[in-house]
N, C-alpha and C. Protein backbone atom coordinates (compact mmCIF):
# COMPACT_ATOMS: atom_id res chain seq x y z
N UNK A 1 -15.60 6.91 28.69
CA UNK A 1 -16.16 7.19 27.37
C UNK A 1 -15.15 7.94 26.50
N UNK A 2 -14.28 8.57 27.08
CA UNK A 2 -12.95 9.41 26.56
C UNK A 2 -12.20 8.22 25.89
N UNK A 3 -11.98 7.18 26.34
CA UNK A 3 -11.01 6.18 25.83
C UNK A 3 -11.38 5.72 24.07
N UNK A 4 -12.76 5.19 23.95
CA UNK A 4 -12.98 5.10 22.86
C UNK A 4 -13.15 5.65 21.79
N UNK A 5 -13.53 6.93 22.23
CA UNK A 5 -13.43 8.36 21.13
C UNK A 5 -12.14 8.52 20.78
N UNK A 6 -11.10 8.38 21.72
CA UNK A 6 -10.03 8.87 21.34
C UNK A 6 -9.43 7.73 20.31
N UNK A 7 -9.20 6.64 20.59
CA UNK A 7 -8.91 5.70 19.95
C UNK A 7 -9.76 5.94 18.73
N UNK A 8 -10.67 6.13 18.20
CA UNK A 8 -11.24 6.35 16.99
C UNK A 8 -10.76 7.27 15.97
N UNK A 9 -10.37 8.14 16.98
CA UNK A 9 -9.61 9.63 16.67
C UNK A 9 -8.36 9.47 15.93
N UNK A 10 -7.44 8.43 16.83
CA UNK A 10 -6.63 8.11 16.50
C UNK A 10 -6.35 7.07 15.63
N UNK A 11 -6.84 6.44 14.70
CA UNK A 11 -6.99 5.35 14.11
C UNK A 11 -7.39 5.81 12.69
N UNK A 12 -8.59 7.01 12.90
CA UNK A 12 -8.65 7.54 12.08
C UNK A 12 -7.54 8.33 11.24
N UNK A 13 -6.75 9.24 12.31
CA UNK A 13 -5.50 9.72 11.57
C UNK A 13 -4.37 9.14 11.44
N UNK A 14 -4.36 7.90 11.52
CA UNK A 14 -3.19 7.26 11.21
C UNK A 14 -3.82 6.25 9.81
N UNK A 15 -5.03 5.98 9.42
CA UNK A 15 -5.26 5.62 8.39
C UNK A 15 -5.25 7.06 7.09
N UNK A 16 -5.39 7.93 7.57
CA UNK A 16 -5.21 9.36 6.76
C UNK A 16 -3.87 9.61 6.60
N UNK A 17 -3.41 9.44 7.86
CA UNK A 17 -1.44 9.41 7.41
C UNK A 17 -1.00 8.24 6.12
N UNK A 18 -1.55 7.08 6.42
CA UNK A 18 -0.51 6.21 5.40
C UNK A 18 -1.33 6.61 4.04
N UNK A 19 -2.88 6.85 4.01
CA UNK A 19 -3.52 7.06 3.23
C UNK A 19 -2.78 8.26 2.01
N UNK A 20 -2.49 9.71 2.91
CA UNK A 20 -1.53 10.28 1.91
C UNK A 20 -0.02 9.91 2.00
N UNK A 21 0.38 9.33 2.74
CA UNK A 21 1.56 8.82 2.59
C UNK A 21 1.74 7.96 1.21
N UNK A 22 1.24 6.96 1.17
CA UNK A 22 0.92 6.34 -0.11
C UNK A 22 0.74 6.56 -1.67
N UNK A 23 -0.27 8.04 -1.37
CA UNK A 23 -0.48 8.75 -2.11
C UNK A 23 0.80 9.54 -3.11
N UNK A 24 1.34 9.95 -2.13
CA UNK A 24 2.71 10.52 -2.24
C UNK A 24 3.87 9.54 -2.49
N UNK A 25 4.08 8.33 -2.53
CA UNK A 25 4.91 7.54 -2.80
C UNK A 25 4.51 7.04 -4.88
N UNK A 26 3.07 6.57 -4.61
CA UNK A 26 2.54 6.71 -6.06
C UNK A 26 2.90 7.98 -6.93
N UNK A 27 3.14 9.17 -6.47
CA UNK A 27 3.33 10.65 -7.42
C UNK A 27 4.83 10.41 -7.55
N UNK A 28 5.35 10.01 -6.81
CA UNK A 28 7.16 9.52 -7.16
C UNK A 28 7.50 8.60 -7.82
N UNK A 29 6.61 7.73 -7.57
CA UNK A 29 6.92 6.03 -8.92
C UNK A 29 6.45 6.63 -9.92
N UNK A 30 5.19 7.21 -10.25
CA UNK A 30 4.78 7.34 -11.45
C UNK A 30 5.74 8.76 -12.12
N UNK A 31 6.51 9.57 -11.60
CA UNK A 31 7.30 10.68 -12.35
C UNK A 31 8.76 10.19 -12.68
N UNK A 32 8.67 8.71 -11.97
CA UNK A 32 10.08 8.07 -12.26
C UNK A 32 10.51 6.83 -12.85
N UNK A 33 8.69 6.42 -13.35
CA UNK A 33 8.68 5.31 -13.97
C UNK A 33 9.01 4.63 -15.27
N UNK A 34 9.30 5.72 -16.08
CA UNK A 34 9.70 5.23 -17.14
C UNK A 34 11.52 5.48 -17.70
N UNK A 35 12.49 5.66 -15.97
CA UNK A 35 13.30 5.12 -16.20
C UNK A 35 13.62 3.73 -15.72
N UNK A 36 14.48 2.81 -16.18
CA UNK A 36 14.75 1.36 -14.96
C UNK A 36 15.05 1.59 -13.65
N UNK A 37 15.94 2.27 -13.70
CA UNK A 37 16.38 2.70 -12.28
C UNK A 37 15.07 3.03 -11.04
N UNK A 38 14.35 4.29 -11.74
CA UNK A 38 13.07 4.48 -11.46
C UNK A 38 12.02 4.12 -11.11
N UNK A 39 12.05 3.33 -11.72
CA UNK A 39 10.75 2.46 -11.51
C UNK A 39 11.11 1.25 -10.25
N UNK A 40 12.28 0.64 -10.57
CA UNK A 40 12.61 -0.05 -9.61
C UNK A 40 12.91 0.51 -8.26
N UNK A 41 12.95 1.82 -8.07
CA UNK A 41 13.57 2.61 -6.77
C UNK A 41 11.95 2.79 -6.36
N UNK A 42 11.07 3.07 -6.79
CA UNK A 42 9.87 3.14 -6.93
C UNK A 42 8.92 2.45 -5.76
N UNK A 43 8.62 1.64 -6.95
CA UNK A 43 7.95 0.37 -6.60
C UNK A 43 8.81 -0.58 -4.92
N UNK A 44 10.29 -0.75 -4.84
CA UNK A 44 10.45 -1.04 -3.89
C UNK A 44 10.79 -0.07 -3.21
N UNK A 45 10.41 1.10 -2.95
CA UNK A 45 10.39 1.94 -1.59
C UNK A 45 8.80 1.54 -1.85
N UNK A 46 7.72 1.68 -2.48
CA UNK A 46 6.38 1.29 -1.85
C UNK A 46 5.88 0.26 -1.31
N UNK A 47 6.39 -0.92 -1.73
CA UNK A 47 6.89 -2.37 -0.81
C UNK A 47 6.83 -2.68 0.55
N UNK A 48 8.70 -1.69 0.45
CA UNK A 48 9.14 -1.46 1.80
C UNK A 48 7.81 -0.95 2.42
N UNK A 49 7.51 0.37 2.28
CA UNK A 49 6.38 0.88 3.01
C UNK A 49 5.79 0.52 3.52
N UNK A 50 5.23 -0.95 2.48
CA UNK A 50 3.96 -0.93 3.14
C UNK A 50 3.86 -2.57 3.94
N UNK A 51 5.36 -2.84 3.77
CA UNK A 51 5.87 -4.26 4.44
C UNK A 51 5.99 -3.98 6.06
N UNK A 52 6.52 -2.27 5.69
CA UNK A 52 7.27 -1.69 7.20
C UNK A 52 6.25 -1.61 8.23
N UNK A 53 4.59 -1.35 7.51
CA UNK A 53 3.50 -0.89 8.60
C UNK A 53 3.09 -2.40 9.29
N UNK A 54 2.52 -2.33 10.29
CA UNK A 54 1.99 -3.58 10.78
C UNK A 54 0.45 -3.86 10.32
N UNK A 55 0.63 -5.18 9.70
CA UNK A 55 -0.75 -5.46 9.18
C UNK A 55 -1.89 -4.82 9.67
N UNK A 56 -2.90 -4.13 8.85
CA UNK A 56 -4.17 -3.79 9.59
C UNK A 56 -4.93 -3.06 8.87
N UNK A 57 -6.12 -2.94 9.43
CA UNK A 57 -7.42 -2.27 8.17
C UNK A 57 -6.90 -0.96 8.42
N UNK A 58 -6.54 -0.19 9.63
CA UNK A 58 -6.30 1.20 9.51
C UNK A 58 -4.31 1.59 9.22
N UNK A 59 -3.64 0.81 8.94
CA UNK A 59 -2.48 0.89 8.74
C UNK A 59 -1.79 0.39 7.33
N UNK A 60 -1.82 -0.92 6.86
CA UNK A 60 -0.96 -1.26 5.64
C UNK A 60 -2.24 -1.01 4.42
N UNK A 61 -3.28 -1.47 5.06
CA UNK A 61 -4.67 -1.02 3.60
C UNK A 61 -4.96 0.54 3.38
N UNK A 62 -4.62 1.13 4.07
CA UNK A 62 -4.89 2.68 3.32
C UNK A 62 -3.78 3.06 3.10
N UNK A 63 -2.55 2.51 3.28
CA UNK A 63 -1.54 2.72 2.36
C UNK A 63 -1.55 2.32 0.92
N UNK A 64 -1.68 1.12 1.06
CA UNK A 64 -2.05 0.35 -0.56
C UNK A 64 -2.83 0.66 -1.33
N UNK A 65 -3.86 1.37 -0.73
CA UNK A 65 -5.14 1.58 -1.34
C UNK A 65 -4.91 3.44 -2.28
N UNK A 66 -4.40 4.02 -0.99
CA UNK A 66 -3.73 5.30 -1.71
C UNK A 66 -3.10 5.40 -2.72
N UNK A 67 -2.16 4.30 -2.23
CA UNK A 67 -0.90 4.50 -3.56
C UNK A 67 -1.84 3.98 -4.54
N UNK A 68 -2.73 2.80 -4.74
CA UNK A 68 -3.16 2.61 -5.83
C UNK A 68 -4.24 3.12 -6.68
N UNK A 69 -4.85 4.36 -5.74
CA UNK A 69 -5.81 5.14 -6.20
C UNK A 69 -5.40 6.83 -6.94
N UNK A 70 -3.87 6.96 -6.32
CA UNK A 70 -3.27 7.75 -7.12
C UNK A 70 -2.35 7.33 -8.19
N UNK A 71 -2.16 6.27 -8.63
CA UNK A 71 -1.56 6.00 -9.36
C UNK A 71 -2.66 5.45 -10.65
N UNK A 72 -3.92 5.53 -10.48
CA UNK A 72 -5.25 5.22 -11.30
C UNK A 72 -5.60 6.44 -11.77
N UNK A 73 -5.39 7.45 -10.72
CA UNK A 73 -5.81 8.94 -11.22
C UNK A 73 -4.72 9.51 -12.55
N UNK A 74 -3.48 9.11 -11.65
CA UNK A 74 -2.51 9.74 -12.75
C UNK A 74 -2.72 8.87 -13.88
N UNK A 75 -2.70 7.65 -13.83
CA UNK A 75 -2.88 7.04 -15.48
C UNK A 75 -4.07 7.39 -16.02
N UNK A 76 -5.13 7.80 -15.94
CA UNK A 76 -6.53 8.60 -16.85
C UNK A 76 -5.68 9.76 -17.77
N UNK A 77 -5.98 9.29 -18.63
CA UNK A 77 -6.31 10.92 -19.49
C UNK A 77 -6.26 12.15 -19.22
N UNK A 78 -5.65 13.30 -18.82
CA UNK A 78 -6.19 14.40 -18.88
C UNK A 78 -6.51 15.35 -19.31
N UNK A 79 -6.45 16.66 -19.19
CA UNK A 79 -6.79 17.73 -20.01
C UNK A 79 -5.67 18.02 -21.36
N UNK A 80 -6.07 18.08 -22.55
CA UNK A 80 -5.51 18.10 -24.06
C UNK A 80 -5.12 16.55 -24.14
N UNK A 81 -5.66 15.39 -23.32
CA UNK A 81 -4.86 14.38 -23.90
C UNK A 81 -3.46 13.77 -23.58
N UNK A 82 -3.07 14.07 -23.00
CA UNK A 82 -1.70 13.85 -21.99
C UNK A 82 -2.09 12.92 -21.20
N UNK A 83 -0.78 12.06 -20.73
CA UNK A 83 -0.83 11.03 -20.36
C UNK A 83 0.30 10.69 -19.39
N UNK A 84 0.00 10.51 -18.14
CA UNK A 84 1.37 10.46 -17.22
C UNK A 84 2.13 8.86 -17.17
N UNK A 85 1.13 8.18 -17.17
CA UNK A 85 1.95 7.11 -17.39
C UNK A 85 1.72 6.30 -18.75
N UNK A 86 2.78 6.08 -19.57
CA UNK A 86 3.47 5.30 -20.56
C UNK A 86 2.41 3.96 -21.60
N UNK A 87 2.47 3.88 -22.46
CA UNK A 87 1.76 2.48 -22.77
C UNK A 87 2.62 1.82 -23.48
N UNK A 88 3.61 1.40 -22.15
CA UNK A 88 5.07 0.65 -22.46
C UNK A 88 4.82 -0.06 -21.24
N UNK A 89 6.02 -1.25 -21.61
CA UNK A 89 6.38 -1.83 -20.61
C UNK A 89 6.43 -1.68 -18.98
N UNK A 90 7.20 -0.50 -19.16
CA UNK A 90 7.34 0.01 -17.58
C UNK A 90 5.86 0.48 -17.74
N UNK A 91 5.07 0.87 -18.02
CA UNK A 91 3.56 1.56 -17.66
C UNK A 91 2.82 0.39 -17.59
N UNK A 92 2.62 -0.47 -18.15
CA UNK A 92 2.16 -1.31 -17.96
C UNK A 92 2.34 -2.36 -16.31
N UNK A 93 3.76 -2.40 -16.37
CA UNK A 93 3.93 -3.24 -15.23
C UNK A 93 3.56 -2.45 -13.49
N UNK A 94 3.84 -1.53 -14.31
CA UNK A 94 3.49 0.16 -13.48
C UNK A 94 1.48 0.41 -12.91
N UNK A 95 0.96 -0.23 -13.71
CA UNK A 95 -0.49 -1.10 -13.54
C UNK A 95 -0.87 -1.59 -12.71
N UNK A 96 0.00 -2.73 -13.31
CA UNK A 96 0.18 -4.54 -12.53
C UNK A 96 0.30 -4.47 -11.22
N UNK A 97 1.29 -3.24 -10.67
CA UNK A 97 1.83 -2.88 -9.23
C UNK A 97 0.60 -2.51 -8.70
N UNK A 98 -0.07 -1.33 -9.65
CA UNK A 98 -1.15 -0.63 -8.94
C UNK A 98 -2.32 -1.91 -8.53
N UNK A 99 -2.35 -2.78 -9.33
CA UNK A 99 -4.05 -3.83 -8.64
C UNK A 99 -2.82 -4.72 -7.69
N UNK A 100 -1.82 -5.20 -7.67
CA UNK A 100 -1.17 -5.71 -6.94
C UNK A 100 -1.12 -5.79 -5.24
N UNK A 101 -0.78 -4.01 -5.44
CA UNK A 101 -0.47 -3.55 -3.97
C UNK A 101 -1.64 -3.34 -2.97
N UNK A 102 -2.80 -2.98 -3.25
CA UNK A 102 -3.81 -3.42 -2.87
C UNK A 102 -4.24 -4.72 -2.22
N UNK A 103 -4.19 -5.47 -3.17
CA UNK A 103 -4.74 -6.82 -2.82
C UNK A 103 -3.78 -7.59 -2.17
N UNK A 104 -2.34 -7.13 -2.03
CA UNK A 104 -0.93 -7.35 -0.87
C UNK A 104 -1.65 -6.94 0.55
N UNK A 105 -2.35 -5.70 0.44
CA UNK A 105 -2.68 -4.89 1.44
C UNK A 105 -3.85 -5.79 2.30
N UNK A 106 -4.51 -6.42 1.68
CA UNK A 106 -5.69 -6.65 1.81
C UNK A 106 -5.62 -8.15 2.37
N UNK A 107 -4.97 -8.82 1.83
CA UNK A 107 -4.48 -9.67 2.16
C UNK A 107 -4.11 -9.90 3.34
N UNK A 108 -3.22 -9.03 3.15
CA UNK A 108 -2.29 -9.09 5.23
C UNK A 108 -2.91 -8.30 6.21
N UNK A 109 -4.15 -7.69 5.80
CA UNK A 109 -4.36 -6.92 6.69
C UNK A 109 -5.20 -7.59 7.95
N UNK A 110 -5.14 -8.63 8.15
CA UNK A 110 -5.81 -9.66 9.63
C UNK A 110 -4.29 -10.25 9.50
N UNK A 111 -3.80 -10.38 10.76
CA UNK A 111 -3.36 -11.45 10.87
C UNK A 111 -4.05 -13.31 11.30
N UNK A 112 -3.19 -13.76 10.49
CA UNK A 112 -3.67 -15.37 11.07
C UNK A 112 -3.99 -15.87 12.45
N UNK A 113 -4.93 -16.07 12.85
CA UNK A 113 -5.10 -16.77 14.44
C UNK A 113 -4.04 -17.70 14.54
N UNK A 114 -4.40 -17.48 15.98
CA UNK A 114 -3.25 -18.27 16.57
C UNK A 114 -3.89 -19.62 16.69
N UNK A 115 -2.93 -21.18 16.00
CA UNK A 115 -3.67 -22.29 15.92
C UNK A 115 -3.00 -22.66 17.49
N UNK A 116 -4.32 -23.08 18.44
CA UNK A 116 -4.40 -23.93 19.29
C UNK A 116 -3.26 -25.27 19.83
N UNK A 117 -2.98 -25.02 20.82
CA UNK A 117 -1.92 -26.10 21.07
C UNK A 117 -2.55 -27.48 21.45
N UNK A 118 -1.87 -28.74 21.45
CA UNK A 118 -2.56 -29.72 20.95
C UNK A 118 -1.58 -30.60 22.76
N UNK A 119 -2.07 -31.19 22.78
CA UNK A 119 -1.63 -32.16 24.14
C UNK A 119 -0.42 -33.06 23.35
N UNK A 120 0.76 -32.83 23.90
CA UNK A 120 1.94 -33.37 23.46
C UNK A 120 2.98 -32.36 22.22
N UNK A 121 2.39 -31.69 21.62
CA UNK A 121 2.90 -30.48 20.90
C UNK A 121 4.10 -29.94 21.99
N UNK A 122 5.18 -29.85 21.33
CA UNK A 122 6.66 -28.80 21.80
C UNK A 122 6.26 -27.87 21.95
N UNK A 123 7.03 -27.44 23.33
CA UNK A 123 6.64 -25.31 23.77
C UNK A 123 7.42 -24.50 22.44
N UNK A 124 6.55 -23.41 22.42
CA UNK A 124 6.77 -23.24 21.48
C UNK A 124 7.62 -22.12 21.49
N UNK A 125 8.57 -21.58 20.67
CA UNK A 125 10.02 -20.81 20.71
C UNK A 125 10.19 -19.31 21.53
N UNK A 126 8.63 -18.67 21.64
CA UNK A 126 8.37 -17.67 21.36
C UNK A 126 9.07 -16.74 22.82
């Protein structure tokens, strides 16, 4: 009964790890987004990130999901009216990333079954 608790345990904090991990990658794109350089150093270190985790509901989706839920927070409005991200180009595309990376996440997060081998089909490389 120890085995499954723990595994829960653990699954749990590794979706809390990429979860602020993510989080924290979004507070760096968005304070660096409205240079080119920036934005592009940005956006592909969050990529990488979240290319680097292995597909899964508790691994590449609460990464994606972080980064794109702090990067929703910082673009609101805040107090006096200030505005962290831009209603330019780079802020905009800076957006685009945010519903993007998500639905990247979401996407890959099952991998594809394995299709069935067929009578006469080549062994296969693996």
């Amino acid at each position: 009964m120890v085995r499954p608790m723990m595994r829960s345990v653990t699954r749990t904090a590794v979706a809390l790890g990429a979860g602020v991990s993510g989080a924290t990658l979004a507070v760096l794109t968005v304070a660096l987004h409205d240079r080119w350089w920036g934005w592009l150093l940005g956006v592909a270190t969050s990529a990488a990130a979240a290319l680097a985790l292995p597909p899964g509901w508790w691994t590449r989706l609460p990464l994606t999901l972080g980064w794109s839920a702090m990067a929703g927070w910082l673009a609101a409005p805040h107090d006096g009216g200030d505005y962290l991200v831009s209603a330019d180009l780079p802020g905009y595309l800076l957006l685009a990333v945010a519903v993007a990376l998500p639905v990247a996440g979401l996407v890959t997060a099952v991998a594809p079954p394995e299709q069935p081998r067929l009578p006469g089909d080549p062994p296969s490389r693996s």
